[in-house]
Protein backbone atom coordinates (compact mmCIF):
# COMPACT_ATOMS: atom_id res chain seq x y z
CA UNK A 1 -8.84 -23.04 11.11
CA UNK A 2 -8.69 -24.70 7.71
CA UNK A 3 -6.07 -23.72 5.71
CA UNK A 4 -7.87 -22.49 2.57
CA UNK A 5 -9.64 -19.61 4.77
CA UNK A 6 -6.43 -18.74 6.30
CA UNK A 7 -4.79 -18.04 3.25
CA UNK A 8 -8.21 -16.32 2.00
CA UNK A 9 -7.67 -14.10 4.51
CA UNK A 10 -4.00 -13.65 4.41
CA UNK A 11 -4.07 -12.55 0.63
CA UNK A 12 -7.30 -10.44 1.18
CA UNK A 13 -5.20 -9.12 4.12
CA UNK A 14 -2.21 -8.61 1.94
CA UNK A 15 -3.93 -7.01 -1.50
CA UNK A 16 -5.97 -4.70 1.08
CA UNK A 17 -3.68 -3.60 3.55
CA UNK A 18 -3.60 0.08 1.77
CA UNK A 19 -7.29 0.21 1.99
CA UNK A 20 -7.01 -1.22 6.02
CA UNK A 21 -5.31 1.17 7.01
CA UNK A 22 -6.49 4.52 5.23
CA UNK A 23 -9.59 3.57 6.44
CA UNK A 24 -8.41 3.09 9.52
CA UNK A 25 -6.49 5.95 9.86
CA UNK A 26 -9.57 8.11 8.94
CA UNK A 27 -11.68 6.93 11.38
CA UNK A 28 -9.30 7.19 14.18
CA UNK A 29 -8.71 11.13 13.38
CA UNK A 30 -12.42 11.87 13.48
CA UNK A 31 -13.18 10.16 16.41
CA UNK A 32 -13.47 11.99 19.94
CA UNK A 33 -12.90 9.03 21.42
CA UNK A 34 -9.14 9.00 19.94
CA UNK A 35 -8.61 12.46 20.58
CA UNK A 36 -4.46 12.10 20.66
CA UNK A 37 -4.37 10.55 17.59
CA UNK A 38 -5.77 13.70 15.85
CA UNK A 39 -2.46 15.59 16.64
CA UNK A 40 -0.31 11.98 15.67
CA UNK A 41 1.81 12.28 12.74
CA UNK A 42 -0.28 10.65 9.59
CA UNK A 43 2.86 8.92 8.85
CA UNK A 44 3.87 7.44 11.70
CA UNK A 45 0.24 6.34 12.61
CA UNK A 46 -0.14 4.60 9.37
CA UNK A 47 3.15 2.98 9.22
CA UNK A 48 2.25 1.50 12.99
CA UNK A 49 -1.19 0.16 11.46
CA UNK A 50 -0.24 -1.04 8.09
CA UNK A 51 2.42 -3.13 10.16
CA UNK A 52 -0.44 -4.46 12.28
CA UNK A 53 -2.66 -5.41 9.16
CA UNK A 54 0.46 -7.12 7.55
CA UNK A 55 0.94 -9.21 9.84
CA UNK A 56 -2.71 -9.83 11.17
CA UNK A 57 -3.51 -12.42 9.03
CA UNK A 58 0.09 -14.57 10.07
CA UNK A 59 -1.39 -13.74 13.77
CA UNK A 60 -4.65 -15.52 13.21
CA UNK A 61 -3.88 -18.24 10.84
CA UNK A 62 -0.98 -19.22 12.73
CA UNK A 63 -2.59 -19.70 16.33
CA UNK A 64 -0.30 -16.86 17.81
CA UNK A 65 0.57 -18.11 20.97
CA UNK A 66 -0.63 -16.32 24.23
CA UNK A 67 3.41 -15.60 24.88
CA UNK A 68 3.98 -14.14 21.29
CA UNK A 69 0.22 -12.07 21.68
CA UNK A 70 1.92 -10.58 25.26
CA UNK A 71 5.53 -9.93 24.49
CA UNK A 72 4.49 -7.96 20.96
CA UNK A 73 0.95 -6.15 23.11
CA UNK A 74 2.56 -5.36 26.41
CA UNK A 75 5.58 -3.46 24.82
CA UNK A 76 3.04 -1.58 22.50
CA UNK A 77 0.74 -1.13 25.67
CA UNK A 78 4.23 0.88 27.67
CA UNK A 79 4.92 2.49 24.54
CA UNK A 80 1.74 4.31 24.17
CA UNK A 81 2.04 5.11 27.50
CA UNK A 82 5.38 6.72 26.99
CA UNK A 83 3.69 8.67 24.28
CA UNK A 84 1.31 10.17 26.44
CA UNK A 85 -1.84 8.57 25.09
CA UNK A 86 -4.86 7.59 27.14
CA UNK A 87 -5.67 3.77 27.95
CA UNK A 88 -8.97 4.46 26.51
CA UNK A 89 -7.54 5.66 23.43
CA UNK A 90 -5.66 2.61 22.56
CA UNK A 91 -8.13 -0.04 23.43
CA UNK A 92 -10.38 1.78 20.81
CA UNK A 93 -7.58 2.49 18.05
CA UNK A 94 -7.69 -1.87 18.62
CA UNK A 95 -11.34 -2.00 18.74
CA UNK A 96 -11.46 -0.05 15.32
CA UNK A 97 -8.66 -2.28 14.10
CA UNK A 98 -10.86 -5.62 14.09
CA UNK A 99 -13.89 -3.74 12.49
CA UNK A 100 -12.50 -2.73 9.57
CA UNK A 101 -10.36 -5.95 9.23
CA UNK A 102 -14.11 -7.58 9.90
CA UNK A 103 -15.82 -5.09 7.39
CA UNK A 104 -13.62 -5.56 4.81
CA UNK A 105 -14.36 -9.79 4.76
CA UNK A 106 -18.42 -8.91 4.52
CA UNK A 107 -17.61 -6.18 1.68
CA UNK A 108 -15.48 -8.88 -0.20
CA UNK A 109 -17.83 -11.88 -0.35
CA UNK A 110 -15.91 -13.99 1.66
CA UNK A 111 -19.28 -15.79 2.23
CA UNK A 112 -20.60 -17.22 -0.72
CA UNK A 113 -21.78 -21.15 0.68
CA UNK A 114 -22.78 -21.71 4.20
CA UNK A 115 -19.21 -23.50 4.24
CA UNK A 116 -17.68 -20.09 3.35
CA UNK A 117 -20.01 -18.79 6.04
CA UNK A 118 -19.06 -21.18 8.70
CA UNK A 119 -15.24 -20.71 8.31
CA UNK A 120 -15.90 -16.75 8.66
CA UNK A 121 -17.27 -16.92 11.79
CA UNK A 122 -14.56 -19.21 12.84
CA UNK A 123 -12.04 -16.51 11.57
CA UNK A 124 -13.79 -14.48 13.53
CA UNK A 125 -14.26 -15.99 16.49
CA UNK A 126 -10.03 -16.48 16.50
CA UNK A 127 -9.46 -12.73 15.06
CA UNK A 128 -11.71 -11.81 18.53
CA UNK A 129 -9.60 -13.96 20.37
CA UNK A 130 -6.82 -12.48 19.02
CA UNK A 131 -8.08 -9.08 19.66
CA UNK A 132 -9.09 -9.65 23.02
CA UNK A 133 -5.45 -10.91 24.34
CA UNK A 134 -3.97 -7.98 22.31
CA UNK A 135 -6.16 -5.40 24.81
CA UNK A 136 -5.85 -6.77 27.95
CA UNK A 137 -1.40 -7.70 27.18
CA UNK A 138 -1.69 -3.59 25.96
CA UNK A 139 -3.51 -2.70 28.83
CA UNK A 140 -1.18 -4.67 31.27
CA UNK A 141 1.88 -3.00 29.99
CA UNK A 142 0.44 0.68 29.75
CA UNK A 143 -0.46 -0.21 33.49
CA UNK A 144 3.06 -1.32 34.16
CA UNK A 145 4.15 1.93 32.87
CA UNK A 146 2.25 3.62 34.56
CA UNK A 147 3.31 2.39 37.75
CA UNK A 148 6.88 2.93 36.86
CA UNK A 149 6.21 6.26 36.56
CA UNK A 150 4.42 7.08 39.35
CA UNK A 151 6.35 8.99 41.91
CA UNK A 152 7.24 6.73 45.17
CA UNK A 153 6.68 7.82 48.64
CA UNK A 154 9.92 8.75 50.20
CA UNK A 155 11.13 7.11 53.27
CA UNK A 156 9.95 9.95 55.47
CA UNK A 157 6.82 9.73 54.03
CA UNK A 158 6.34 6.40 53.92
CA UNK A 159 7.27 6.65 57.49
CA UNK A 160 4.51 9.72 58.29
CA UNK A 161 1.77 7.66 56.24
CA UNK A 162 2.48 4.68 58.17
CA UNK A 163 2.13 6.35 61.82
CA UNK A 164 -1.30 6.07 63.61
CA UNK A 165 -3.31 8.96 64.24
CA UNK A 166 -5.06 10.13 66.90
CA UNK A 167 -8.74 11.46 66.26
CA UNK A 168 -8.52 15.37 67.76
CA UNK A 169 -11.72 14.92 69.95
CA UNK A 170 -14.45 18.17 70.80
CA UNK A 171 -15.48 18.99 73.62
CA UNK A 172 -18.52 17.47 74.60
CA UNK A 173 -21.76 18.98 74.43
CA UNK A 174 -20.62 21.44 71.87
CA UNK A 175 -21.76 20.94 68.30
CA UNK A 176 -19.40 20.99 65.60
CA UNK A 177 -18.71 24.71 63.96
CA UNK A 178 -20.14 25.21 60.35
C-alpha cells in the first residue's frame, strides 16, 4: 500500500479513535446478536476496542504478518472463551469492528480522485485481509479453549466406550413393542 494512504488512514485512525469506538460500543449493546456484551462492563469493552482501533491502522499499513495476526487473535479468541462469551458473539463484535473502521473512510472523503478511490479499495481489500486472519486465529484459539475445557473420558470410560457391543436380538416373528 502506498505510503501516503497508510498514513491517511493512520491519522484518520488516530484523530477518530473516540468516535470508533463509541460507535462501536453502541452498536454492539443493541445488538441481539452480541447478547453478552450487553451485560460487559462499558469500560472494559471500550478500553479493549479503542486498543484495537489504535493500533488498526499500524496492523494494516504495516503488512502484519500472519504470525503477529495469530499470536495477538488466538490469545483474544481463549480469552473470550474464558469469559464465557459465544463464538458467534466475537466473530460479529470483529465483523462490526471493520464496518465502522470502513464507514468512517466513506463519511470522511477519503475518496476525492479515482487515485484516492483506488488506494481505498486497496486499504480495504488489506483491512479484509486483516480482518479475515483475525476471525479464523480468534476462532482457533476459542476452539482450543474449548477443548481444554472439555471434560476427558476417564480411563474406565474410555475403556467401556471402546468395548464392542452386541446388538440384543428379538425373537423372531414378533414385532417390535410400541
Amino acid at each position: 500500500m502506498s505510503e501516503p494512504i497508510c498514513k491517511r488512514l493512520v491519522d484518520l485512525i488516530e484523530h477518530n479513535a473516540d468516535r470508533l469506538t463509541r460507535a462501536w460500543l453502541a452498536d454492539v449493546k443493541r445488538r441481539p446478536e452480541t447478547h453478552s456484551y450487553h451485560n460487559y462492563p462499558d469500560d472494559q469493552l471500550y478500553e479493549r476496542i479503542h486498543e484495537v482501533y489504535r493500533n488498526l491502522g499500524k496492523w494494516v499499513c504495516r503488512e502484519a504478518t500472519v504470525a503477529d495476526v495469530a499470536r495477538v487473535y488466538t490469545a483474544l479468541g481463549r480469552q473470550r472463551h474464558a469469559e464465557g462469551f459465544a463464538l458467534s458473539e466475537v466473530l460479529e463484535a470483529l465483523i462490526l469492528t471493520r464496518r465502522h473502521l470502513w464507514l468512517l473512510v466513506l463519511s470522511e472523503a477519503f475518496l476525492d480522485t479515482a487515485l484516492d478511490l483506488q488506494q481505498a479499495l486497496d486499504l480495504n481489500a488489506r483491512a479484509v485481509l486483516f480482518f479475515d486472519r483475525a476471525m479464523y486465529f480468534s476462532a482457533l484459539g476459542f476452539e482450543e479453549a474449548q477443548a481444554e475445557a472439555a471434560p476427558k473420558p476417564t480411563a474406565a470410560l474410555a475403556q467401556e466406550l471402546a468395548r464392542p457391543r452386541r446388538l440384543a436380538r428379538r425373537p423372531r416373528g414378533k414385532a417390535p413393542s410400541e
